[in-house]
N, C-alpha and C. Protein backbone atom coordinates (compact mmCIF):
# COMPACT_ATOMS: atom_id res chain seq x y z
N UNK A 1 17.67 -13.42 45.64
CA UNK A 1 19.11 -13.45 45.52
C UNK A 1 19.78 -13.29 46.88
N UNK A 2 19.01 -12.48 47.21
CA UNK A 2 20.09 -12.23 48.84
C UNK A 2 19.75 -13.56 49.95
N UNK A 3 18.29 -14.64 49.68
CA UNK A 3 18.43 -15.48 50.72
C UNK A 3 19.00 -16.25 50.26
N UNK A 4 19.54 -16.27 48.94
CA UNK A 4 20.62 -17.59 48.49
C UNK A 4 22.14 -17.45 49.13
N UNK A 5 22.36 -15.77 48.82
CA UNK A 5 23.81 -15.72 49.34
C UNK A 5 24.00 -16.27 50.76
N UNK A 6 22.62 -15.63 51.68
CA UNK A 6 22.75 -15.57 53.46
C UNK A 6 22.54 -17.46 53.48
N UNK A 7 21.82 -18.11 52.47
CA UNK A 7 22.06 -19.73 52.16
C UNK A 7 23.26 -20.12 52.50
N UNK A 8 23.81 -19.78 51.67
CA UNK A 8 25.44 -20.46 50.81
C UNK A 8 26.10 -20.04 52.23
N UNK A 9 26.13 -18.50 52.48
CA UNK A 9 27.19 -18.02 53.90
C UNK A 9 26.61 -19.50 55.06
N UNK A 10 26.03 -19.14 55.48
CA UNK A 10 25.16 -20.42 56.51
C UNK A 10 25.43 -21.41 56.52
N UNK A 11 25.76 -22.63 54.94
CA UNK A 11 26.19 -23.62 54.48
C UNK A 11 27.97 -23.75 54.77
N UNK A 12 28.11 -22.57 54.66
CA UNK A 12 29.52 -22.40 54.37
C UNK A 12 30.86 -22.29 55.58
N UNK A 13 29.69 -22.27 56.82
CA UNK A 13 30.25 -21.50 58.18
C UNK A 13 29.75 -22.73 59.20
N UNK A 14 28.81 -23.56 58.75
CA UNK A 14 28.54 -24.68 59.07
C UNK A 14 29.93 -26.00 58.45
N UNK A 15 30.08 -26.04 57.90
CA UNK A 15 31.02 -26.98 56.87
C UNK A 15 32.42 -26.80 57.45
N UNK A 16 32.48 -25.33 58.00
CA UNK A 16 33.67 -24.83 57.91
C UNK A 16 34.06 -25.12 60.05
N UNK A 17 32.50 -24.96 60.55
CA UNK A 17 32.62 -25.45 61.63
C UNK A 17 32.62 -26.33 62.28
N UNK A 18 31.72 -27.59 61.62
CA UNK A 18 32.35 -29.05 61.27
C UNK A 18 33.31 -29.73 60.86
N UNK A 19 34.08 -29.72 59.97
CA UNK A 19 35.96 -29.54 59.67
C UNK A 19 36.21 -29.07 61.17
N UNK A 20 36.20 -28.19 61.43
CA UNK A 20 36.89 -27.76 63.39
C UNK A 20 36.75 -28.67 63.54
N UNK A 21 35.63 -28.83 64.18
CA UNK A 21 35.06 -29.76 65.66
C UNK A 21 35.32 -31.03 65.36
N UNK A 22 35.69 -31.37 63.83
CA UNK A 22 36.08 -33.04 63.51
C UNK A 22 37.44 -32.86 63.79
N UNK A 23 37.95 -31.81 63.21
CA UNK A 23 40.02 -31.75 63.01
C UNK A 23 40.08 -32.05 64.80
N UNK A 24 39.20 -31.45 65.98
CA UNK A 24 39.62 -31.48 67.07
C UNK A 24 39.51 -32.90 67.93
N UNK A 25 39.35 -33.76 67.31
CA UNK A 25 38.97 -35.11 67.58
C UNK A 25 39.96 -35.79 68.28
N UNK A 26 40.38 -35.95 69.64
CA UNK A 26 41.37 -37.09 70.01
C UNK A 26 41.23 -38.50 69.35
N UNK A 27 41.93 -38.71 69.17
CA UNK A 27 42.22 -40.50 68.42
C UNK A 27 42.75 -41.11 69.54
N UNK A 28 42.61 -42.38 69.98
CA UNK A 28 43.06 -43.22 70.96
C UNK A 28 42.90 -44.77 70.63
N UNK A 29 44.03 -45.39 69.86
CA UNK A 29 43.96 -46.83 69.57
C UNK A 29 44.53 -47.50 70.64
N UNK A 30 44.06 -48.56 70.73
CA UNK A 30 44.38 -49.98 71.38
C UNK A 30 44.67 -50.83 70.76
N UNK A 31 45.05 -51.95 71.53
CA UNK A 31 45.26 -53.30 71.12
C UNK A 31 44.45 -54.25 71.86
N UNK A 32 43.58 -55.40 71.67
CA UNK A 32 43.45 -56.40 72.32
C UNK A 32 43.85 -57.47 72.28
N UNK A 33 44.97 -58.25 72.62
CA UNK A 33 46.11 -59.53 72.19
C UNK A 33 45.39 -60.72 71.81
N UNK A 34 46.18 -61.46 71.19
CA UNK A 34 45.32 -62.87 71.05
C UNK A 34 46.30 -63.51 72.21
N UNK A 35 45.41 -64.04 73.04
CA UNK A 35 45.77 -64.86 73.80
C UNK A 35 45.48 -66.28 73.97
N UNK A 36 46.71 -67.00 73.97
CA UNK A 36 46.72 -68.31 73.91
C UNK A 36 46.18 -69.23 74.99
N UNK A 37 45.44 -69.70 74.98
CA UNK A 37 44.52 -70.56 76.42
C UNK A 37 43.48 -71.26 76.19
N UNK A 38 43.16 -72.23 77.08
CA UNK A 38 42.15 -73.30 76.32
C UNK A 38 40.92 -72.42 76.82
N UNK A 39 40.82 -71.58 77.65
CA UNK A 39 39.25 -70.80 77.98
C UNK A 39 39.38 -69.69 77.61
N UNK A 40 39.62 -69.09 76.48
CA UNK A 40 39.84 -67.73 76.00
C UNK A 40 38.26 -67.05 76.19
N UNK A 41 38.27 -65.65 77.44
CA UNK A 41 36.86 -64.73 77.33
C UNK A 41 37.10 -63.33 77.05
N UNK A 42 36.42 -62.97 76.23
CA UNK A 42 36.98 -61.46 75.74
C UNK A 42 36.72 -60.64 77.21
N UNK A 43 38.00 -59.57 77.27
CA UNK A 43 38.23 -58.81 77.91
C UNK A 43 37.16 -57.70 78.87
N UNK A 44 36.79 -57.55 79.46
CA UNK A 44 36.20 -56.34 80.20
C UNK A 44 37.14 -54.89 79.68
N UNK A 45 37.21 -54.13 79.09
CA UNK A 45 37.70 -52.78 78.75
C UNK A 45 36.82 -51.09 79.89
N UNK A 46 38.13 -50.47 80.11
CA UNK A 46 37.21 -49.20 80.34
C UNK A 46 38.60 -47.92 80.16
N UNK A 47 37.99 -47.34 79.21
CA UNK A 47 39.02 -46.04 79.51
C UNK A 47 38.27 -45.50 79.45
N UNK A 48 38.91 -44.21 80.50
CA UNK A 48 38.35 -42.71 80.51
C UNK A 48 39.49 -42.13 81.08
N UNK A 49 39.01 -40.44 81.75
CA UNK A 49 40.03 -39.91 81.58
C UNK A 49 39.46 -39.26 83.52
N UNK A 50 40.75 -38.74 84.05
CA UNK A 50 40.53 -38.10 85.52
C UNK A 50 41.63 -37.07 85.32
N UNK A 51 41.03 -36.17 86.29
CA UNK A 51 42.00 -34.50 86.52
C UNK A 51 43.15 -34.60 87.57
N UNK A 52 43.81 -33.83 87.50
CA UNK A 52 44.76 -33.74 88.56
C UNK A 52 44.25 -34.35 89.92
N UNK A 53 43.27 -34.01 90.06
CA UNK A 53 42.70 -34.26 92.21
C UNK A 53 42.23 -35.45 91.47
N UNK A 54 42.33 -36.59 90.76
CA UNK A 54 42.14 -38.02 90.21
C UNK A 54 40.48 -38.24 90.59
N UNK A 55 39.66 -37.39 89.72
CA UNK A 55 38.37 -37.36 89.54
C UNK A 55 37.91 -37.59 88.46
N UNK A 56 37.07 -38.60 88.28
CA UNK A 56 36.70 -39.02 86.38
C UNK A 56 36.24 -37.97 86.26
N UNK A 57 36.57 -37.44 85.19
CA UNK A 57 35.94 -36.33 84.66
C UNK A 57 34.79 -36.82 83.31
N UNK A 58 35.53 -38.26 82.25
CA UNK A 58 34.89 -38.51 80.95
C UNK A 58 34.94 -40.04 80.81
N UNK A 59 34.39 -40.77 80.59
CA UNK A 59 33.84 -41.85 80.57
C UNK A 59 34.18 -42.04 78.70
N UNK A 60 35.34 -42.42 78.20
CA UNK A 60 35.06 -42.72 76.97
C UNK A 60 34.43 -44.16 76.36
N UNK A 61 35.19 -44.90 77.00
CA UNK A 61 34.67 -46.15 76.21
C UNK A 61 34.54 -47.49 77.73
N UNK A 62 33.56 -48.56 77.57
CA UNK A 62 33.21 -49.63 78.39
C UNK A 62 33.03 -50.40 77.36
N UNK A 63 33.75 -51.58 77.96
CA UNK A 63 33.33 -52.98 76.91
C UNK A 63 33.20 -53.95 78.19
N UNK A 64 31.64 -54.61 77.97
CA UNK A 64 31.05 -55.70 79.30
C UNK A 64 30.52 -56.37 78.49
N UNK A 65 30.29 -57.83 79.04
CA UNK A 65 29.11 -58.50 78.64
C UNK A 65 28.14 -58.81 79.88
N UNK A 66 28.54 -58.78 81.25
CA UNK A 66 27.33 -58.75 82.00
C UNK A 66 28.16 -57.95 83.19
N UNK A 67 27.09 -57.36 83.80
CA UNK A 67 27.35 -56.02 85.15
C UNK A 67 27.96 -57.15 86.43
N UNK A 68 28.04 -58.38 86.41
CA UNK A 68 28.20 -58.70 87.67
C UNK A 68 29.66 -58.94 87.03
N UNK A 69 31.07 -58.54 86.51
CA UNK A 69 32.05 -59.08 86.50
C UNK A 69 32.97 -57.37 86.17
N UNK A 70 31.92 -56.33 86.05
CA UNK A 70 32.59 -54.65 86.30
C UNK A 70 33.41 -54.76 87.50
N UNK A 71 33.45 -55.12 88.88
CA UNK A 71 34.31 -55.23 89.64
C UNK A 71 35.82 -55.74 89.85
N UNK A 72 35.74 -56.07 88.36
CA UNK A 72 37.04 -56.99 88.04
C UNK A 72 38.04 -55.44 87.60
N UNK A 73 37.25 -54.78 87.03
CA UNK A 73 38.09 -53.41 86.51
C UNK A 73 38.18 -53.05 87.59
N UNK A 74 39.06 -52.90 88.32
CA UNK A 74 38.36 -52.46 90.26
C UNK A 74 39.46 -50.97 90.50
N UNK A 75 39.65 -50.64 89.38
CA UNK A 75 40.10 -48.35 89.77
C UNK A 75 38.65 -47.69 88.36
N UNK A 76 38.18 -48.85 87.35
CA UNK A 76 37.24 -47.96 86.80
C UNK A 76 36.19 -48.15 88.29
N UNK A 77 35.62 -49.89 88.81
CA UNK A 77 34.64 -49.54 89.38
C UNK A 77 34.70 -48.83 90.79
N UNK A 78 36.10 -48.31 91.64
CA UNK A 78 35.97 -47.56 92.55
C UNK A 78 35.88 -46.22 91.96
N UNK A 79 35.67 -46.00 91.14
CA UNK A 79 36.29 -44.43 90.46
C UNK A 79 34.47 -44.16 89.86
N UNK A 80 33.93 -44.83 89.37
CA UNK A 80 32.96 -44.54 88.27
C UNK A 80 32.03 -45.58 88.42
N UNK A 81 32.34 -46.78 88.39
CA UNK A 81 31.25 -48.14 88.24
C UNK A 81 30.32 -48.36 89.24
N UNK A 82 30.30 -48.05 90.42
CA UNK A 82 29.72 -48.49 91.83
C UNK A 82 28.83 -47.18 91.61
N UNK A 83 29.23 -45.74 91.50
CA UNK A 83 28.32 -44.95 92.07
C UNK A 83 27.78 -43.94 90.74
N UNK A 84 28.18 -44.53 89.85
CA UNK A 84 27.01 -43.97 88.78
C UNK A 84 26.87 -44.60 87.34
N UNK A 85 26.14 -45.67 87.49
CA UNK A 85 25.28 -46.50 86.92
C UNK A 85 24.97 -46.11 85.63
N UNK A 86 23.78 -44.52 85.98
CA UNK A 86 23.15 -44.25 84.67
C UNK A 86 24.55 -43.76 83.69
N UNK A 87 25.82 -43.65 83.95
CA UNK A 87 26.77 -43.69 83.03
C UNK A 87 26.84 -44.75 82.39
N UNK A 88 27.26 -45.56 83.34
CA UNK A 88 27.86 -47.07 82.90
C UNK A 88 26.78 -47.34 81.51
N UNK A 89 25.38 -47.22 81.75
CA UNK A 89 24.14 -47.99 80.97
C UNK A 89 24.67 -47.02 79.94
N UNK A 90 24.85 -46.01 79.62
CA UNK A 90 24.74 -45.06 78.65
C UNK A 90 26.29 -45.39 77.74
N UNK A 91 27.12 -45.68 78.01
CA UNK A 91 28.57 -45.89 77.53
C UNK A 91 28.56 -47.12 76.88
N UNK A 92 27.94 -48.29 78.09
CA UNK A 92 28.89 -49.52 77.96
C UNK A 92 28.21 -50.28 76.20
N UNK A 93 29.53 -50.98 75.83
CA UNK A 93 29.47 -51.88 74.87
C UNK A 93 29.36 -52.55 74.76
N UNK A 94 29.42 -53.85 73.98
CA UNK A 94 29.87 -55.26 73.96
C UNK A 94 30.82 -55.58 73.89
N UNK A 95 31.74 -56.36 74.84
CA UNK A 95 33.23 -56.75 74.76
C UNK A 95 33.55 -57.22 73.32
N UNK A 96 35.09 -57.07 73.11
CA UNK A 96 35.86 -56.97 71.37
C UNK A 96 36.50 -58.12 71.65
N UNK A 97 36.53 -59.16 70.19
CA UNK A 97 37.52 -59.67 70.15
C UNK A 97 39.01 -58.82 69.69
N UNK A 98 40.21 -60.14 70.04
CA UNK A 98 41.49 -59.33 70.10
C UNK A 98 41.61 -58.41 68.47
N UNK A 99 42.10 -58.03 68.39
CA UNK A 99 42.39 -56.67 67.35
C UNK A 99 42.75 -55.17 67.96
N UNK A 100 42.66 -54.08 67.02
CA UNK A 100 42.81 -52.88 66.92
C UNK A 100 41.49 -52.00 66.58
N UNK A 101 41.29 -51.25 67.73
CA UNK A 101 40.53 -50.51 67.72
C UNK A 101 40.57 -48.66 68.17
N UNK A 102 40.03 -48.39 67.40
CA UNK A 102 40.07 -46.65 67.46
C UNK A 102 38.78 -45.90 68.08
N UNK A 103 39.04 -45.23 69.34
CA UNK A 103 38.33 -44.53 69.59
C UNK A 103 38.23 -43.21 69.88
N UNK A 104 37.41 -42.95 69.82
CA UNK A 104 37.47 -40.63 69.26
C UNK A 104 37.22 -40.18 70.90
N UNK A 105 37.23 -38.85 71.11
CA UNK A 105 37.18 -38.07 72.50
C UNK A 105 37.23 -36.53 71.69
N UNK A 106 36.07 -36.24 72.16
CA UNK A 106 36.58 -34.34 71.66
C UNK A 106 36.93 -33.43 72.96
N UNK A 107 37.90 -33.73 74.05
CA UNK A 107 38.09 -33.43 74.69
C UNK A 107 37.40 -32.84 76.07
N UNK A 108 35.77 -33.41 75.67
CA UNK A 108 34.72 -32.77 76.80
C UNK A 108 34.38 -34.09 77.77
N UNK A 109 33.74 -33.50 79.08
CA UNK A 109 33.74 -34.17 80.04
C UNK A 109 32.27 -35.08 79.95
N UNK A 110 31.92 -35.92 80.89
CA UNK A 110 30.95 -36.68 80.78
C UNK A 110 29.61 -35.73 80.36
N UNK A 111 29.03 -34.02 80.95
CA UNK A 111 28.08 -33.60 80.85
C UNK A 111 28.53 -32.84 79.24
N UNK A 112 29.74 -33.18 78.84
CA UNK A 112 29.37 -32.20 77.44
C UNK A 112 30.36 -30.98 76.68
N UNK A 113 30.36 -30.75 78.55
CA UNK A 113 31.46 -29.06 78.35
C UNK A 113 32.76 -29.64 78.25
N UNK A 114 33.77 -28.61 77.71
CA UNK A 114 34.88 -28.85 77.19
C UNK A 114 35.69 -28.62 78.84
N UNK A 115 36.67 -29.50 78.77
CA UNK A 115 37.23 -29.79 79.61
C UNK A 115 38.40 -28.74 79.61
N UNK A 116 38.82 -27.44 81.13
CA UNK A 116 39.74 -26.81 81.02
C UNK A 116 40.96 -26.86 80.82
N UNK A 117 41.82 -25.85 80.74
CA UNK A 117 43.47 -26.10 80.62
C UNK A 117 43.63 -26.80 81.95
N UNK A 118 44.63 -27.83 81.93
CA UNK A 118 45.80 -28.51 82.96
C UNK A 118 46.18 -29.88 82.71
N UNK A 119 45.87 -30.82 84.12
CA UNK A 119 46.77 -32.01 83.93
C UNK A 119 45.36 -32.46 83.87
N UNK A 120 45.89 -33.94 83.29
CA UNK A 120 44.47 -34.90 83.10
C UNK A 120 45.36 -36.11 83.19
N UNK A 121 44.84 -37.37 83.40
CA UNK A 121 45.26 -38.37 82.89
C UNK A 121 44.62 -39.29 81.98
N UNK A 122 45.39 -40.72 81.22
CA UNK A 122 44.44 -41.08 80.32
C UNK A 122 44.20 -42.25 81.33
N UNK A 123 43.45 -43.47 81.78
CA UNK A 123 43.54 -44.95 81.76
C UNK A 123 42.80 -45.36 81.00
N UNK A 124 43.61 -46.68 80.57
CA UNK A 124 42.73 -47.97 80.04
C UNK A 124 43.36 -49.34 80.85
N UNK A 125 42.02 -49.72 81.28
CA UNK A 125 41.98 -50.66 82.19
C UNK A 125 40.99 -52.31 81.86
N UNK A 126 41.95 -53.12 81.86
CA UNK A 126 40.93 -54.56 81.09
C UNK A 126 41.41 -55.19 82.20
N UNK A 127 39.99 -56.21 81.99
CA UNK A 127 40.05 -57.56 83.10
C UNK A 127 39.75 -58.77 82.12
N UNK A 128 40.37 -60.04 82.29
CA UNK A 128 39.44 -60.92 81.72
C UNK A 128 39.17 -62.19 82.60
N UNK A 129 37.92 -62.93 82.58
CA UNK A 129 37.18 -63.48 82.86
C UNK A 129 38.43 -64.95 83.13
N UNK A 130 38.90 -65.53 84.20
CA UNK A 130 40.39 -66.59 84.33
C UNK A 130 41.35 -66.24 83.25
N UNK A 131 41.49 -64.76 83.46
CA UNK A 131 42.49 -64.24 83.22
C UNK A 131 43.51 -63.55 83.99
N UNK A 132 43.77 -62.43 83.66
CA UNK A 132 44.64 -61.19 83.81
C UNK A 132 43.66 -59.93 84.17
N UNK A 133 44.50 -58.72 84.83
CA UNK A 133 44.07 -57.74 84.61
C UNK A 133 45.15 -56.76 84.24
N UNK A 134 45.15 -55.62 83.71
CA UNK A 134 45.92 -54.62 83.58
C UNK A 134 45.51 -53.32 83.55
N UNK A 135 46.04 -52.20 84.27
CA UNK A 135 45.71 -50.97 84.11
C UNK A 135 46.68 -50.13 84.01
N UNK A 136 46.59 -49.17 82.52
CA UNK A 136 48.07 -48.50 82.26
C UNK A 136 47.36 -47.27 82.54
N UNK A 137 48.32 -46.12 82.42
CA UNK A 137 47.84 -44.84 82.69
C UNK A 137 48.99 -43.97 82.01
N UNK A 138 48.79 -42.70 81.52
CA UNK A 138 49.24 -41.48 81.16
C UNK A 138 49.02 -40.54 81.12
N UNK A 139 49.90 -39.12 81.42
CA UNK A 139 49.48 -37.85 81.85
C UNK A 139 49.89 -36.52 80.95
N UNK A 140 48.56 -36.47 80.53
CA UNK A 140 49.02 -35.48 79.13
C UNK A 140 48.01 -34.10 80.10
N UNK A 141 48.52 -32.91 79.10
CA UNK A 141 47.86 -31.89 79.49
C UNK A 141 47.11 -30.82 78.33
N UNK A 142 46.06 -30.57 79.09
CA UNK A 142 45.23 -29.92 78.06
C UNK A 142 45.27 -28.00 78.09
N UNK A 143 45.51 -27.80 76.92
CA UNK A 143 45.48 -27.86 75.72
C UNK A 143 46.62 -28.94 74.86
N UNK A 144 46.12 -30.09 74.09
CA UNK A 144 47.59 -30.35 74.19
C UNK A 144 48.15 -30.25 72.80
N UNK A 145 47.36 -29.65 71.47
CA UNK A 145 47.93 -29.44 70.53
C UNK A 145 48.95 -30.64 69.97
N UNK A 146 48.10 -31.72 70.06
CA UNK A 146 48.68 -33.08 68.92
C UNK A 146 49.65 -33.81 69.87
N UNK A 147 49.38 -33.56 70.97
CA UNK A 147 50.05 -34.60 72.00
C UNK A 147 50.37 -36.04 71.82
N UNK A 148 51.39 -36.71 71.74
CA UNK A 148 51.23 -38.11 71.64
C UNK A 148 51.49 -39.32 72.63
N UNK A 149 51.05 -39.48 73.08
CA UNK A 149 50.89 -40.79 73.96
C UNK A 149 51.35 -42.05 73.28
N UNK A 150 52.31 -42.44 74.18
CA UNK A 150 52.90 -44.32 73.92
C UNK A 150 52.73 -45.00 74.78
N UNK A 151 51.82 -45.85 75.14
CA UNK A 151 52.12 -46.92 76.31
C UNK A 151 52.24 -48.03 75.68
N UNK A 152 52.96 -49.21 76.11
CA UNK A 152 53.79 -50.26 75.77
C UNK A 152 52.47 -51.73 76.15
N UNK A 153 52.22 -52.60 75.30
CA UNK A 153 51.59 -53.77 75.76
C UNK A 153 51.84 -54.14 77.22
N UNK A 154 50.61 -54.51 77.55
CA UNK A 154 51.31 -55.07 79.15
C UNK A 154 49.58 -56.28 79.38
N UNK A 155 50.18 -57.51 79.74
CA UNK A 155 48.92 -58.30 80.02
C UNK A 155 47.98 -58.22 79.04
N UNK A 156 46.87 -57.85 79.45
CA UNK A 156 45.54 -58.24 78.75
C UNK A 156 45.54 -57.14 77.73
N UNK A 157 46.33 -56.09 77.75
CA UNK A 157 46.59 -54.83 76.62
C UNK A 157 47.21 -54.88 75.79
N UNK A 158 47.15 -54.78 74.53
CA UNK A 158 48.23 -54.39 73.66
C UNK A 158 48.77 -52.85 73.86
N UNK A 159 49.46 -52.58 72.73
CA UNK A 159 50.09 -51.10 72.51
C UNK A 159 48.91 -49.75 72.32
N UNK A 160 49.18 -49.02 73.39
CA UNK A 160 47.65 -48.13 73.41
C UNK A 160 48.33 -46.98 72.68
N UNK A 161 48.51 -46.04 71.74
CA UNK A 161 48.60 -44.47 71.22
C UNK A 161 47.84 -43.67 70.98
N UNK A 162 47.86 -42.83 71.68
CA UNK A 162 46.46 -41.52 71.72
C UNK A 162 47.64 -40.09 71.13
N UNK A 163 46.48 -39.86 70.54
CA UNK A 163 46.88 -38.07 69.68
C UNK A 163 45.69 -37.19 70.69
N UNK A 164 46.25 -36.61 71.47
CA UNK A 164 45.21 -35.96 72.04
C UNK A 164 45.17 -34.50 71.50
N UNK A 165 44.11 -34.27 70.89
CA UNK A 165 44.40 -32.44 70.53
C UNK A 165 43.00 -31.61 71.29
């Protein structure tokens, strides 16, 4: 009887600490436009996030289809792309066609640990292949307790909104 209760408590404190760590989830949607052109190539994508002294701190999301056209993102690849690789391999995706897409952040840095109180910024930065490039940016601060972020379509981006908590 008593290893069922210390069961159930265990089950219960687990469940209850999962609910957290999910409720604490940044949300960050995009847009990728349909763009009108007789050579339409899906986009190069990279957001992540840098601190006040403009140091990547988190690597959220990469969308490539081959490493020789990362230079086109050219503040992810001076920032992150050129000098650490075994990130890039570990992140990157397959480029999206245009639509809406959602991506999560639990507020921790590339090794894991939770990222301290202050300023941060967000970018998302796309290139496309005889296209455009665009790189927007915003400066939220952490802790930020349901923060909301608006940046406006621009070029190769649609409308980006992040809930950062």
């Amino acid at each position: 009887m008593k290893l069922t209760w210390a069961l159930l408590v265990v089950c219960a404190t687990a469940v209850c600490w999962h609910s957290a760590a999910t409720a604490a989830q940044s949300n960050i949607k995009l847009e990728l436009p349909a763009i009108e052109t007789s050579q339409y190539h899906r986009p190069y994508v990279a957001v992540w996030v840098e601190n006040a002294q403009q140091q990547p701190v988190k690597l959220i999301a990469l969308w490539v289809e081959k490493p020789d056209w990362l230079k086109d993102l050219r503040r992810f690849w001076r920032k992150i792309g050129r000098s650490n690789t075994a990130l890039v391999d570990a992140v990157s995706g397959a480029t999206q066609k245009p639509g809406s897409y959602t991506l999560q952040w639990d507020a921790k840095d590339d090794s894991g640990a939770a990222l301290s109180a202050g300023r941060y910024t967000l970018f998302v930065e796309a290139a496309r292949e005889q296209g455009g490039r665009s790189l927007v940016k915003h400066e939220f601060n952490l802790p930020a307790q349901g923060a909301v972020i608006d940046i406006a379509a621009e070029g190769e981006l649609g409308a980006v909104k992040a809930t950062i908590r």
